[in-house]
C-alpha atoms as a PDB file:
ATOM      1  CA  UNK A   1     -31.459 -18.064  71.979  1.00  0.00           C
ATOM      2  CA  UNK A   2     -32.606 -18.701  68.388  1.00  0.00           C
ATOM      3  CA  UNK A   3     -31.027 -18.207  65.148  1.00  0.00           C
ATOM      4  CA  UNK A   4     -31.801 -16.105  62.899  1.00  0.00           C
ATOM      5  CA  UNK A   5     -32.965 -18.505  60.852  1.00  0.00           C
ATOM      6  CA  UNK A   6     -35.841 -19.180  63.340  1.00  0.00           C
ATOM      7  CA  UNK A   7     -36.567 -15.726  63.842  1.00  0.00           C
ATOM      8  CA  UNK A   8     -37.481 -15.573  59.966  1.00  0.00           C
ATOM      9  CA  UNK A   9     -38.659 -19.203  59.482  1.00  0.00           C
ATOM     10  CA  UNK A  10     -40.984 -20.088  62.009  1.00  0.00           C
ATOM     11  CA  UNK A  11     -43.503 -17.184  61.588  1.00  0.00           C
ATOM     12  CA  UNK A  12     -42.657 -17.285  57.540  1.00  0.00           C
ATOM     13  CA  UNK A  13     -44.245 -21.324  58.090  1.00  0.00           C
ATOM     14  CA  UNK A  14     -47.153 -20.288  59.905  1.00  0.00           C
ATOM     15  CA  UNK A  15     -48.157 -17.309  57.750  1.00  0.00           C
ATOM     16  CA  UNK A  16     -48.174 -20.233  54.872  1.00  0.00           C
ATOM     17  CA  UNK A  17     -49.917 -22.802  56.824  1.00  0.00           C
ATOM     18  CA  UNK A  18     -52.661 -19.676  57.358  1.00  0.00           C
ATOM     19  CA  UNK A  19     -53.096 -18.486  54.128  1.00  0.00           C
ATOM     20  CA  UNK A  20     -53.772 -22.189  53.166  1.00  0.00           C
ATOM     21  CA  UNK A  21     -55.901 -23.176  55.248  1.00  0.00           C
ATOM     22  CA  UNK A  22     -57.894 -20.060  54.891  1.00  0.00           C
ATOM     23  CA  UNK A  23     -58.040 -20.342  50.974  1.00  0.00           C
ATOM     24  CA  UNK A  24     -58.986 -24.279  51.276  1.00  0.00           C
ATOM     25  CA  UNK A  25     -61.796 -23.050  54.336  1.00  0.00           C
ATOM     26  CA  UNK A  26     -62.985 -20.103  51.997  1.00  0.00           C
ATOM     27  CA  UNK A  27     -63.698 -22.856  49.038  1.00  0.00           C
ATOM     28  CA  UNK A  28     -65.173 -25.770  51.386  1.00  0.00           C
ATOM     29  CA  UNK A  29     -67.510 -22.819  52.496  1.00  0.00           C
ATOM     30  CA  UNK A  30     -68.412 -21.382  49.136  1.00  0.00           C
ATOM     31  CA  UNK A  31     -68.722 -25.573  48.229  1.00  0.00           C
ATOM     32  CA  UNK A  32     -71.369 -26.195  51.159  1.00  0.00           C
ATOM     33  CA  UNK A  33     -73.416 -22.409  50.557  1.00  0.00           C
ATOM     34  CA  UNK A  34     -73.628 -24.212  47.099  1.00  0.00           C
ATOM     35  CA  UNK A  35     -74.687 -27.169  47.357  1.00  0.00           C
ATOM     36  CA  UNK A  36     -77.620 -26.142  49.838  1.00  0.00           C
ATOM     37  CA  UNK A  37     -78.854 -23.499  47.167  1.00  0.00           C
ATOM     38  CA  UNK A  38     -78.856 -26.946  45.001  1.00  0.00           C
ATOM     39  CA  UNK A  39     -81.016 -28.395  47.471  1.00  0.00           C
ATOM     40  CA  UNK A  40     -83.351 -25.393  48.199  1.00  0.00           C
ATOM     41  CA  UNK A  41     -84.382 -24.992  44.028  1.00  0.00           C
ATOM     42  CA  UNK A  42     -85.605 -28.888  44.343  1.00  0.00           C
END
């Protein structure tokens, strides 16, 4: 059985690893929408 510890680390970890790699997806996105707005105006 695990710890308490676990019970509130684990899922604490992934909810941070989530909101991360949402927020660096969202900009990479908005970076690529971007650049091929750049491209269409040529």
């Amino acid at each position: 059985m695990p710890s308490v510890g676990h019970i509130i680390y684990i899922p604490g970890i992934l909810l941070i690893g989530f909101a991360l790699g949402f927020r660096m997806g969202a900009k990479a996105v908005r970076a690529e929408l971007e650049r091929r707005e750049q491209e269409r105006r040529r």
